[in-house]
Protein backbone atom coordinates (compact mmCIF):
# COMPACT_ATOMS: atom_id res chain seq x y z
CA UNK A 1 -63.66 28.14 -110.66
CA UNK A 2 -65.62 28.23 -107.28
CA UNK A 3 -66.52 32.69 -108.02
CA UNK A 4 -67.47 31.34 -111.27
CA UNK A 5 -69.82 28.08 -109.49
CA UNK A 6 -71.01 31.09 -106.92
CA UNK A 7 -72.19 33.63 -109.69
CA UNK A 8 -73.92 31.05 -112.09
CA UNK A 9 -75.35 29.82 -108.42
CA UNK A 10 -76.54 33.22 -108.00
CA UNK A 11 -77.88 34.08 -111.54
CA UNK A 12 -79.95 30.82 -110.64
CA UNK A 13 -82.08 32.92 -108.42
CA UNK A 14 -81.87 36.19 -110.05
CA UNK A 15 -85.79 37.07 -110.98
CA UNK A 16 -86.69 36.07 -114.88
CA UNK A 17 -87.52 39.11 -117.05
CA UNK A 18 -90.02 38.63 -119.76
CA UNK A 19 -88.26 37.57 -123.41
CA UNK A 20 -88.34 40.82 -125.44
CA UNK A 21 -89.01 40.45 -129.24
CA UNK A 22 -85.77 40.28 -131.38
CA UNK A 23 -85.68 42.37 -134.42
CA UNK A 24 -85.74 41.00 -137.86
CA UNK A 25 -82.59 42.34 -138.83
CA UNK A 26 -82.89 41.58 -142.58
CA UNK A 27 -85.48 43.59 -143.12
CA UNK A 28 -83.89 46.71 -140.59
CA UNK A 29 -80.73 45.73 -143.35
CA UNK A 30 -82.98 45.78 -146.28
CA UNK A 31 -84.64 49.03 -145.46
CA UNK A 32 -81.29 50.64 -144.54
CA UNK A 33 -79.88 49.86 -147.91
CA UNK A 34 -82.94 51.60 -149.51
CA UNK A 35 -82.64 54.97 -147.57
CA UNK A 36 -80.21 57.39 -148.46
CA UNK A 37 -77.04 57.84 -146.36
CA UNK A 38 -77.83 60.39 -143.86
CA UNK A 39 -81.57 58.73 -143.71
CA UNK A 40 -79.42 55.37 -143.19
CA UNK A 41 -77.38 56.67 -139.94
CA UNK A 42 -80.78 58.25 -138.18
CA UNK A 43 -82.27 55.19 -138.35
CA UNK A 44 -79.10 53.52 -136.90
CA UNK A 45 -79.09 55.86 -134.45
CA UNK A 46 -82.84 55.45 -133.51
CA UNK A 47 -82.17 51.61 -133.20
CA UNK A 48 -79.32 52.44 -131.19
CA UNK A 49 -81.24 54.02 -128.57
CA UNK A 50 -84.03 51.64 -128.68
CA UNK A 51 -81.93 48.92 -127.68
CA UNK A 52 -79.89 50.87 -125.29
CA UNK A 53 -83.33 52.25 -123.89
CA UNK A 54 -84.43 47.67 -123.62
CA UNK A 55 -81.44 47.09 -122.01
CA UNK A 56 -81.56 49.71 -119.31
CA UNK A 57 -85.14 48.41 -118.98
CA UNK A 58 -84.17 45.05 -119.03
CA UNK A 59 -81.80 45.74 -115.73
CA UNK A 60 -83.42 47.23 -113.17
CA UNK A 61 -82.77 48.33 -109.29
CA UNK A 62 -84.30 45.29 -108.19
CA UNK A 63 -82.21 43.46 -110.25
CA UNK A 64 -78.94 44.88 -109.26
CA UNK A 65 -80.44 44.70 -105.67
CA UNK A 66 -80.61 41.33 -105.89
CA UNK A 67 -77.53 40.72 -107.16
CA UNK A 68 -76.04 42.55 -104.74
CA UNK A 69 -77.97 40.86 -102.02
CA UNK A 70 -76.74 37.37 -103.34
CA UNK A 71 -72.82 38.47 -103.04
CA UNK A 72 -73.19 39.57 -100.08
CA UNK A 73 -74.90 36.06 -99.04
CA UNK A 74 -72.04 34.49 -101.49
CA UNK A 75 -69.46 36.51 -98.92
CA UNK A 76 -71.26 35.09 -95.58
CA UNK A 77 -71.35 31.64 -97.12
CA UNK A 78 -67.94 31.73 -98.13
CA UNK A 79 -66.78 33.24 -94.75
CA UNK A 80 -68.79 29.85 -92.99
CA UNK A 81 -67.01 28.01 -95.26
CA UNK A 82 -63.67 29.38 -94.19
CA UNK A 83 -64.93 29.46 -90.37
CA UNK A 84 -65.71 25.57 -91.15
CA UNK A 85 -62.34 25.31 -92.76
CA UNK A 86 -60.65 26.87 -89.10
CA UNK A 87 -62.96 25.09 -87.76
CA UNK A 88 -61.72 21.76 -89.13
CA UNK A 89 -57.97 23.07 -88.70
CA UNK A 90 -58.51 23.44 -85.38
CA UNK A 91 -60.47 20.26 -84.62
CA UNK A 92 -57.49 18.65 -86.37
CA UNK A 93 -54.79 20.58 -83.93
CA UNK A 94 -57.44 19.56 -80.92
CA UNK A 95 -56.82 16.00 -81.93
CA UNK A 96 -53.37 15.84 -82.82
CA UNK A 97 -53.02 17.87 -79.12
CA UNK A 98 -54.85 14.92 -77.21
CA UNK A 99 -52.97 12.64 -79.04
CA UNK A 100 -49.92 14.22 -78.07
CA UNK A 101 -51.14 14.26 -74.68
CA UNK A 102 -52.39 10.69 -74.22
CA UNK A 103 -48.98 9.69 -75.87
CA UNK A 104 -47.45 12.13 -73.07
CA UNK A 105 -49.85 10.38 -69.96
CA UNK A 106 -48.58 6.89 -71.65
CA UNK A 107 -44.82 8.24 -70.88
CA UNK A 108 -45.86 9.91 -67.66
CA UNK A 109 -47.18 6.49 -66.89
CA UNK A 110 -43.87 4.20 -67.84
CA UNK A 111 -42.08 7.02 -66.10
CA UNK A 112 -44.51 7.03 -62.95
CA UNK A 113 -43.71 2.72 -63.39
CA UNK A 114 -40.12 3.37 -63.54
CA UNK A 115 -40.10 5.82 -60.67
CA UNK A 116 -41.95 3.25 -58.17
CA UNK A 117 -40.16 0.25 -59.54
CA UNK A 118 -37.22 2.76 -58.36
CA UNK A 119 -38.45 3.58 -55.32
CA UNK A 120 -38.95 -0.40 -54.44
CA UNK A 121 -35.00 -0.77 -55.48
CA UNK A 122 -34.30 2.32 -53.35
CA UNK A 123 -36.58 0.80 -50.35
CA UNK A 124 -34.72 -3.08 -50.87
CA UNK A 125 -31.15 -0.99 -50.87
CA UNK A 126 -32.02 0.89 -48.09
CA UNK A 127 -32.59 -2.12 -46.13
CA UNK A 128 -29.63 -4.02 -47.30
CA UNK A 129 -28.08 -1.07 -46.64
CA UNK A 130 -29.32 -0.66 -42.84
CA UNK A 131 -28.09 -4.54 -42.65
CA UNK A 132 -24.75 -3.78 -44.60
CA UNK A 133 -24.28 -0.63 -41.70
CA UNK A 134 -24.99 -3.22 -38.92
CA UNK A 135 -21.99 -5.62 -40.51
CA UNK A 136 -19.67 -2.99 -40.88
CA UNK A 137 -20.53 -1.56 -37.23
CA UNK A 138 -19.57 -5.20 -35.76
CA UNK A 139 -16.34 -5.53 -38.38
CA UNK A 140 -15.87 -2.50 -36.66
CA UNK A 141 -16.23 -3.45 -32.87
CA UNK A 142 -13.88 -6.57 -34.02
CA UNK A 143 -11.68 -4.97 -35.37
CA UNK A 144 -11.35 -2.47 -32.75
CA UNK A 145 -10.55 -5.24 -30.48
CA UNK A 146 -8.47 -6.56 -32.42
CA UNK A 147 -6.79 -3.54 -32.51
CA UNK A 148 -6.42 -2.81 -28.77
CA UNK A 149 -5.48 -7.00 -29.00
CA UNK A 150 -2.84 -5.75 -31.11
CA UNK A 151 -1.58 -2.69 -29.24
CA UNK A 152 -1.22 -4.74 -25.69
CA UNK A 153 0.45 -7.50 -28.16
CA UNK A 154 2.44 -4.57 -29.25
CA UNK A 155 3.51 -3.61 -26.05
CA UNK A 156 4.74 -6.49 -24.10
CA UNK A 157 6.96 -7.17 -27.96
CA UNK A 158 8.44 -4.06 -26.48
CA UNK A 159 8.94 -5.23 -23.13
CA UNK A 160 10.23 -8.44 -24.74
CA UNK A 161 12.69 -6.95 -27.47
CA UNK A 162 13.72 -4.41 -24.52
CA UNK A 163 14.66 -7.21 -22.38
CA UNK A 164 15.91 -9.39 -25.27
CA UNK A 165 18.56 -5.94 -25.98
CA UNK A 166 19.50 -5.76 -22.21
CA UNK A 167 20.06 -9.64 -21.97
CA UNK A 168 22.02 -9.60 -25.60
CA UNK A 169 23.88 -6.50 -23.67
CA UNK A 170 24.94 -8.51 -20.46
CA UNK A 171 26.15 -11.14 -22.84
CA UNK A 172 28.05 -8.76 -24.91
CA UNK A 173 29.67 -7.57 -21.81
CA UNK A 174 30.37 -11.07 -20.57
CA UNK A 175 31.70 -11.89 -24.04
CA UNK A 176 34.02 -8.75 -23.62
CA UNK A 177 35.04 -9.79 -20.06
CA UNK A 178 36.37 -13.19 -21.32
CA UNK A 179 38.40 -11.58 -23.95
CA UNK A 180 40.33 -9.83 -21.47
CA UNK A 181 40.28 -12.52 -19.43
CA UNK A 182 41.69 -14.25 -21.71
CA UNK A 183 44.65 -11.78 -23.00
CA UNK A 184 44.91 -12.04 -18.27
CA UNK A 185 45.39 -15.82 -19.11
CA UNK A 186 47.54 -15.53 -21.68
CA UNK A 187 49.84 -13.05 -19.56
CA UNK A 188 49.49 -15.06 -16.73
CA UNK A 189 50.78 -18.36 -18.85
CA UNK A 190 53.56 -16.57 -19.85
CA UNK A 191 54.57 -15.70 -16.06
CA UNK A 192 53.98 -19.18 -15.36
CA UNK A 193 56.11 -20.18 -18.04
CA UNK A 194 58.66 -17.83 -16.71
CA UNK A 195 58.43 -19.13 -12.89
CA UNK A 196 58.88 -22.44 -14.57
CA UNK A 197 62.21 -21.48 -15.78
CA UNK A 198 63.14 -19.87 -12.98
CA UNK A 199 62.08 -22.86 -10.66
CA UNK A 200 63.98 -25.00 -13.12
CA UNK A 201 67.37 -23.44 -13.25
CA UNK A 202 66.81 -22.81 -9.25
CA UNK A 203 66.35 -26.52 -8.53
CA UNK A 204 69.45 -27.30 -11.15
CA UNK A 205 71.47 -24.80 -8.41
CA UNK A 206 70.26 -26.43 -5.37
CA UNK A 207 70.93 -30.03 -6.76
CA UNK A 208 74.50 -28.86 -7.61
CA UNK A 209 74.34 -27.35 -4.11
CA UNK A 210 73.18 -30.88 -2.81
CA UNK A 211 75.98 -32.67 -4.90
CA UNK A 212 79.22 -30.35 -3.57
CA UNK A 213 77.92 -30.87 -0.07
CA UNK A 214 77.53 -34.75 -0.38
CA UNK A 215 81.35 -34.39 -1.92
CA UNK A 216 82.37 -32.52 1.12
CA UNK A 217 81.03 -34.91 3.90
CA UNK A 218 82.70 -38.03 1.99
């Protein structure tokens, strides 16, 4: 439809030829169907050529110049159009391109927000962290002296639970001394019991001893 627009556009301007007289047909007709038929197709061949002979007079080389000179100025106008139409494309990718770029800056900016609300975390922590270092440097200062607290602690346990084992050793050796001093006790009970007798039955002897020698004096 638009080469169709474009060539009526262009036969617009196309230079106006003057009208040429049209036949009268009926009476060409009327005369042909009095002549004979051989006298009937030289006529229609002389007609023939006259109107071949209008038409090729009717188009001439500045007409076909023209024409020619209007596709041609069809063509540029067509190839504007279709620069227009990039043209248009492109303006369109130009936009949608900033668009993607100011939506890009927003991001860079909630990122560049992020990053420094980040950086303010990173700065508080560090701090904390500097005061969190001092805290454990003094747990550990305490607890190095309560370590070394613990060591000397340590050592006099030792020097107790070593004296504890040589006192529980003494007694142990005590303990076994008045076992044996007791199985001495028992043995020297029993020789006691045995002097016993033997004092007993002496002292029965020496009374009957006593007794015969009274009997002898009398």
């Amino acid at each position: 439809l638009g080469t169709e627009a474009a060539i009526f556009f262009l036969y617009a301007f196309a230079p106006i030829d003057p009208p040429h007289e049209a036949p009268d047909w009926s009476k060409i007709m009327e005369g042909m169907s009095n002549l004979p038929a051989q006298s009937q197709n030289k006529e229609l061949a002389a007609k023939m050529a006259a109107l071949e002979a209008s038409i090729a007079n009717s188009i001439s080389e500045d007409n076909v110049r023209n024409f020619g000179t209007g596709m041609k100025q069809l063509a540029e106008n067509v190839s504007k159009m279709t620069g227009l139409a990039n043209a248009s494309v492109a303006t369109q990718e130009y936009a949608n391109n900033v668009k993607t770029a100011a939506t890009a800056l927003v991001e860079m900016n909630k990122s560049y927000a992020s990053t420094m609300t980040a950086m303010g975390a990173m700065a508080d922590a560090s701090k904390d962290a500097k005061s969190y270092h001092a805290q454990i440097q003094n747990l550990t200062k305490t607890l190095s002296s309560l370590n070394a607290a613990y060591e000397m602690e340590l050592q006099d346990s030792k020097k107790y639970i070593t004296a504890l084992n040589k006192y529980y050793g003494g007694l142990s050796a005590a303990m076994e001394n008045v076992v044996n001093a007791s199985k001495d006790a028992e043995q020297f009970k029993a020789q006691m019991s045995g002097l016993t007798t033997n004092l007993t039955a002496l002292n029965k002897v020496y009374g009957a001893m006593l007794s015969a020698m009274k009997g002898a004096q009398a």
